[in-house]
C-alpha atoms as a PDB file:
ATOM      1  CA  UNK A   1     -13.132  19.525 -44.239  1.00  0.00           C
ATOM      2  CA  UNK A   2     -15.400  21.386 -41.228  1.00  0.00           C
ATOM      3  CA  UNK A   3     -15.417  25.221 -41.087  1.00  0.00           C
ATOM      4  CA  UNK A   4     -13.444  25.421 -38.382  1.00  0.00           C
ATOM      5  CA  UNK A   5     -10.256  23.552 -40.118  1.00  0.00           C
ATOM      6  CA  UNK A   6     -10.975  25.884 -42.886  1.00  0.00           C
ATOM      7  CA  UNK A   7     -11.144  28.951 -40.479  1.00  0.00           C
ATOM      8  CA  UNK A   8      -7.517  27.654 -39.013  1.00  0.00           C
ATOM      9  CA  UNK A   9      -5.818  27.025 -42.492  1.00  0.00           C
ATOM     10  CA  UNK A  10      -7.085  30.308 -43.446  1.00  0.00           C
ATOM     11  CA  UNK A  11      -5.674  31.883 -40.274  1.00  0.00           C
ATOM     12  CA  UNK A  12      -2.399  30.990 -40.103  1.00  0.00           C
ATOM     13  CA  UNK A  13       0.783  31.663 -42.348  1.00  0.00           C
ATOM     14  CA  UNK A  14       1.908  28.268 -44.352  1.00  0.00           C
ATOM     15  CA  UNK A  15       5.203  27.680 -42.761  1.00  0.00           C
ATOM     16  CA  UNK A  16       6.374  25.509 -45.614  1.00  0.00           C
ATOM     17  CA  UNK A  17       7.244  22.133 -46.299  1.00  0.00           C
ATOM     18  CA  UNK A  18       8.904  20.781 -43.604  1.00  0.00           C
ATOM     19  CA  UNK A  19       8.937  23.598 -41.428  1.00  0.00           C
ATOM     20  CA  UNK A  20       7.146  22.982 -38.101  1.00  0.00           C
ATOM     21  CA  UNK A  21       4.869  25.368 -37.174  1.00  0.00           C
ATOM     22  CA  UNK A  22       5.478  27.454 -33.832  1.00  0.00           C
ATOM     23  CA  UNK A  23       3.929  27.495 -30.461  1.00  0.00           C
ATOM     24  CA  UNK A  24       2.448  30.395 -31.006  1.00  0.00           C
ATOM     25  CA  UNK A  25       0.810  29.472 -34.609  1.00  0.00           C
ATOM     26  CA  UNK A  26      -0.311  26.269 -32.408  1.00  0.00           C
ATOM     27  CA  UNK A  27      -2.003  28.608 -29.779  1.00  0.00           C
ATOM     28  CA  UNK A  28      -3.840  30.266 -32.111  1.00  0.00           C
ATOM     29  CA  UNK A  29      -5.366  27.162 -33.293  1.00  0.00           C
ATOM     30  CA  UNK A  30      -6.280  26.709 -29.924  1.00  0.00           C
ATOM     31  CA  UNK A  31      -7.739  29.670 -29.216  1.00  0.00           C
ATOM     32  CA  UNK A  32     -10.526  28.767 -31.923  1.00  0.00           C
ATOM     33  CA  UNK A  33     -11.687  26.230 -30.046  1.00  0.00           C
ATOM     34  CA  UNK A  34     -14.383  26.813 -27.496  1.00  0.00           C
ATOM     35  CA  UNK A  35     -15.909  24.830 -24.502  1.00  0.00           C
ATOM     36  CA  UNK A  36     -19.649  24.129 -25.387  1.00  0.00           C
ATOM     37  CA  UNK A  37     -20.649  25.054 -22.216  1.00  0.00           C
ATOM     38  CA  UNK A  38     -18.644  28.217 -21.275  1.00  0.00           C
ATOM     39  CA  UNK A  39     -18.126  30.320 -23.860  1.00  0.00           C
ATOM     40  CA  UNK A  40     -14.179  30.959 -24.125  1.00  0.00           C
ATOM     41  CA  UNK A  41     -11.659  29.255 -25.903  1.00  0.00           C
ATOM     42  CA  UNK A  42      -9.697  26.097 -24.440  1.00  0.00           C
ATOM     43  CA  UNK A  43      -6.617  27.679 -23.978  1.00  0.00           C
ATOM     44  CA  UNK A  44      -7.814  30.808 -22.265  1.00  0.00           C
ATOM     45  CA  UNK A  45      -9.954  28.598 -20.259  1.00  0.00           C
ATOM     46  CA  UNK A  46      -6.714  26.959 -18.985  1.00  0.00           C
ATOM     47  CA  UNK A  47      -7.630  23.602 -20.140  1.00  0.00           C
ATOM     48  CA  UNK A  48      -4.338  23.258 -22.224  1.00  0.00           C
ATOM     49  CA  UNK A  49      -1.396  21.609 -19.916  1.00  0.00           C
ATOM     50  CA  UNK A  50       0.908  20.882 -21.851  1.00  0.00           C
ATOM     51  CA  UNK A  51       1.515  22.234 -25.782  1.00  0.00           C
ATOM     52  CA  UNK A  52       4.883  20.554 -27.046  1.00  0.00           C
ATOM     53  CA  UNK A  53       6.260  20.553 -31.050  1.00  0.00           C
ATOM     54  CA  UNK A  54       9.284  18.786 -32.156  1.00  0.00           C
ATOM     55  CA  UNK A  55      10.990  20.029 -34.824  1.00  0.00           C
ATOM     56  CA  UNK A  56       9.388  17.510 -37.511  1.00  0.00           C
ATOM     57  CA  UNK A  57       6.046  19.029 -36.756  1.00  0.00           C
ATOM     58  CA  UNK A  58       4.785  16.146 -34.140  1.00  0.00           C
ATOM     59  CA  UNK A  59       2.584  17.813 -31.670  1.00  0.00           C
ATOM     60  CA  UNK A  60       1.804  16.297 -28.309  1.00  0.00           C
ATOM     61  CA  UNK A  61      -0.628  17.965 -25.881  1.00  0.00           C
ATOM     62  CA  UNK A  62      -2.007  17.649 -22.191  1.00  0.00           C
ATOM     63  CA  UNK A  63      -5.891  18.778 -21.945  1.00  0.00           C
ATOM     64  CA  UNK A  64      -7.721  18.420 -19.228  1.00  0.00           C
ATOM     65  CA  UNK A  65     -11.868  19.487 -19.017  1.00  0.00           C
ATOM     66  CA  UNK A  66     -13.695  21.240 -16.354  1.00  0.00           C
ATOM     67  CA  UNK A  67     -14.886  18.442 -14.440  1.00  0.00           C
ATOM     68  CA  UNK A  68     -14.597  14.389 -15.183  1.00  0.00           C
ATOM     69  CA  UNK A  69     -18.050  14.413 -15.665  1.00  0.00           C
ATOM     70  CA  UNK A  70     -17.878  16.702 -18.501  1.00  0.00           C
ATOM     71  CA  UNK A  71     -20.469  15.765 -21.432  1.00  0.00           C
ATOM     72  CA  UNK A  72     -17.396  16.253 -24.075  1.00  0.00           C
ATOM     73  CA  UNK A  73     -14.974  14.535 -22.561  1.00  0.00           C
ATOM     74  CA  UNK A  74     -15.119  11.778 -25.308  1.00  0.00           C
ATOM     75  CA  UNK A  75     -15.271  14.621 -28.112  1.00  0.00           C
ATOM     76  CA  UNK A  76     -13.595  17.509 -27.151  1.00  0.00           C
ATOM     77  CA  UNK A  77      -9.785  16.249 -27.242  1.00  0.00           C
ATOM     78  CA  UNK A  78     -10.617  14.921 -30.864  1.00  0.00           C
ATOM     79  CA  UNK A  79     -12.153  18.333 -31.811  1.00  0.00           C
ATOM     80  CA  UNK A  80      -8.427  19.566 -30.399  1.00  0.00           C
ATOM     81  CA  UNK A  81      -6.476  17.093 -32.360  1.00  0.00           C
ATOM     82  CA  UNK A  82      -8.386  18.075 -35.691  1.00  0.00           C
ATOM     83  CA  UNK A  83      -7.537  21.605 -35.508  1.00  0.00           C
ATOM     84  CA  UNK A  84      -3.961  21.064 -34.713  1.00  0.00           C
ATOM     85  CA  UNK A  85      -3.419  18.909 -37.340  1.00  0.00           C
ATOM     86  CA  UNK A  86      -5.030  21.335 -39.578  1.00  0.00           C
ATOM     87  CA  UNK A  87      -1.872  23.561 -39.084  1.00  0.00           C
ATOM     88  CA  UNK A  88       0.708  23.950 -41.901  1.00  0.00           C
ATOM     89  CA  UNK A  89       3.425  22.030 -40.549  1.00  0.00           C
ATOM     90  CA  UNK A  90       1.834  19.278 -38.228  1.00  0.00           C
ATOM     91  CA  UNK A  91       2.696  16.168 -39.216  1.00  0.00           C
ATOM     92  CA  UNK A  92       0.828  14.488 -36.158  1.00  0.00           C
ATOM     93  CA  UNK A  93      -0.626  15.653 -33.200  1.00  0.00           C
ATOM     94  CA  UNK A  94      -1.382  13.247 -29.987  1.00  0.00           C
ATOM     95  CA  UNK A  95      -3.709  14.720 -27.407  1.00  0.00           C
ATOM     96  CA  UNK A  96      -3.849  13.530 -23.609  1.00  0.00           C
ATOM     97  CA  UNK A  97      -6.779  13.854 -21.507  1.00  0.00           C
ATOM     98  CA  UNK A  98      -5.354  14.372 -17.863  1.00  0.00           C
ATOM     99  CA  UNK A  99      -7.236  15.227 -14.566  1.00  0.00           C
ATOM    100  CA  UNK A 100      -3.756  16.035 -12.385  1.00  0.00           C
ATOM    101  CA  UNK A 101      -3.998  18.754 -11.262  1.00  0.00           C
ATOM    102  CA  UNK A 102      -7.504  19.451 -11.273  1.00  0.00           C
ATOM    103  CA  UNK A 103      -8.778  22.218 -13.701  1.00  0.00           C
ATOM    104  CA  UNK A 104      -9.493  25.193 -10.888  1.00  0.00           C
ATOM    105  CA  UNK A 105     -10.967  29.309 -12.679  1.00  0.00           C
ATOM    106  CA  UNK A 106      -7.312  30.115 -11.085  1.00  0.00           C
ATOM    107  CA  UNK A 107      -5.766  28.330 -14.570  1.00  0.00           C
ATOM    108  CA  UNK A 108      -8.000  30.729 -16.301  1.00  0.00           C
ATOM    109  CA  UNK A 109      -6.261  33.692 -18.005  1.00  0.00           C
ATOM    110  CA  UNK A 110      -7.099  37.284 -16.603  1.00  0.00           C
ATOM    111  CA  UNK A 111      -8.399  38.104 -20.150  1.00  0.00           C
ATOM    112  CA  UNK A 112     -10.869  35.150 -19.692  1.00  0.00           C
ATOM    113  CA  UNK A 113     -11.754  35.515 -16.040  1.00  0.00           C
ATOM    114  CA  UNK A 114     -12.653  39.285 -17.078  1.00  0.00           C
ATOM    115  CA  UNK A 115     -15.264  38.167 -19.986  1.00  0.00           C
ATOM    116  CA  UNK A 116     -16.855  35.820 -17.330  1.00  0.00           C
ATOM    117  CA  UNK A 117     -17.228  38.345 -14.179  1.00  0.00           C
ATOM    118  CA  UNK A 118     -14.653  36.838 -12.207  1.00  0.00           C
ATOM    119  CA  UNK A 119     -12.929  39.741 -11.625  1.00  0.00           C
END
């Protein structure tokens, strides 16, 4: 098991067999993963779409990167998938790589735009 799936099992309450875990316990999650290149987390970055959970734990999420070109683009959603599934509760987690819309700093959250200068 990496760090990192250690770090998220370690972060986050065990919602118990059979209980799915929340959006928010699936944010979290996100937020501990970081673009290699820009240092903030996914989801502050804006790169998360889409963030659904059924209520048998199967998570299905929209990502998009940066820019096509993006040197993670073939690990980066897999990276997102592992962490996810680390959550108590997940019982399977699909990830999307999307370009529509484009990724623009105005998906950014203030919080994010703020550590980079942007505002």
């Amino acid at each position: 098991m990496s760090r990192l799936v250690e770090v998220v099992k370690s972060l986050l309450p065990d919602p118990g067999k059979g209980r799915a875990p929340t959006r928010d316990q699936l944010i979290e999650a996100l937020r501990t993963v970081y673009d290699p290149e820009i240092p903030v987390n996914i989801y502050d970055l804006g790169l998360i779409y889409r963030l659904e959970v059924d209520d048998h734990g199967r998570v299905e999420i929209d990502m998009t990167l940066t820019a096509p070109a993006c040197p993670v683009a073939g690990t980066l959603p897999h990276e997102v998938g592992r962490v996810i599934d680390a959550v108590p509760g997940v019982e399977d987690t699909v990830v999307h790589l999307v370009w529509t819309p484009a990724w623009s700093k105005e998906r950014m959250s203030e919080e994010a735009q703020l550590q980079l200068g942007l505002l």
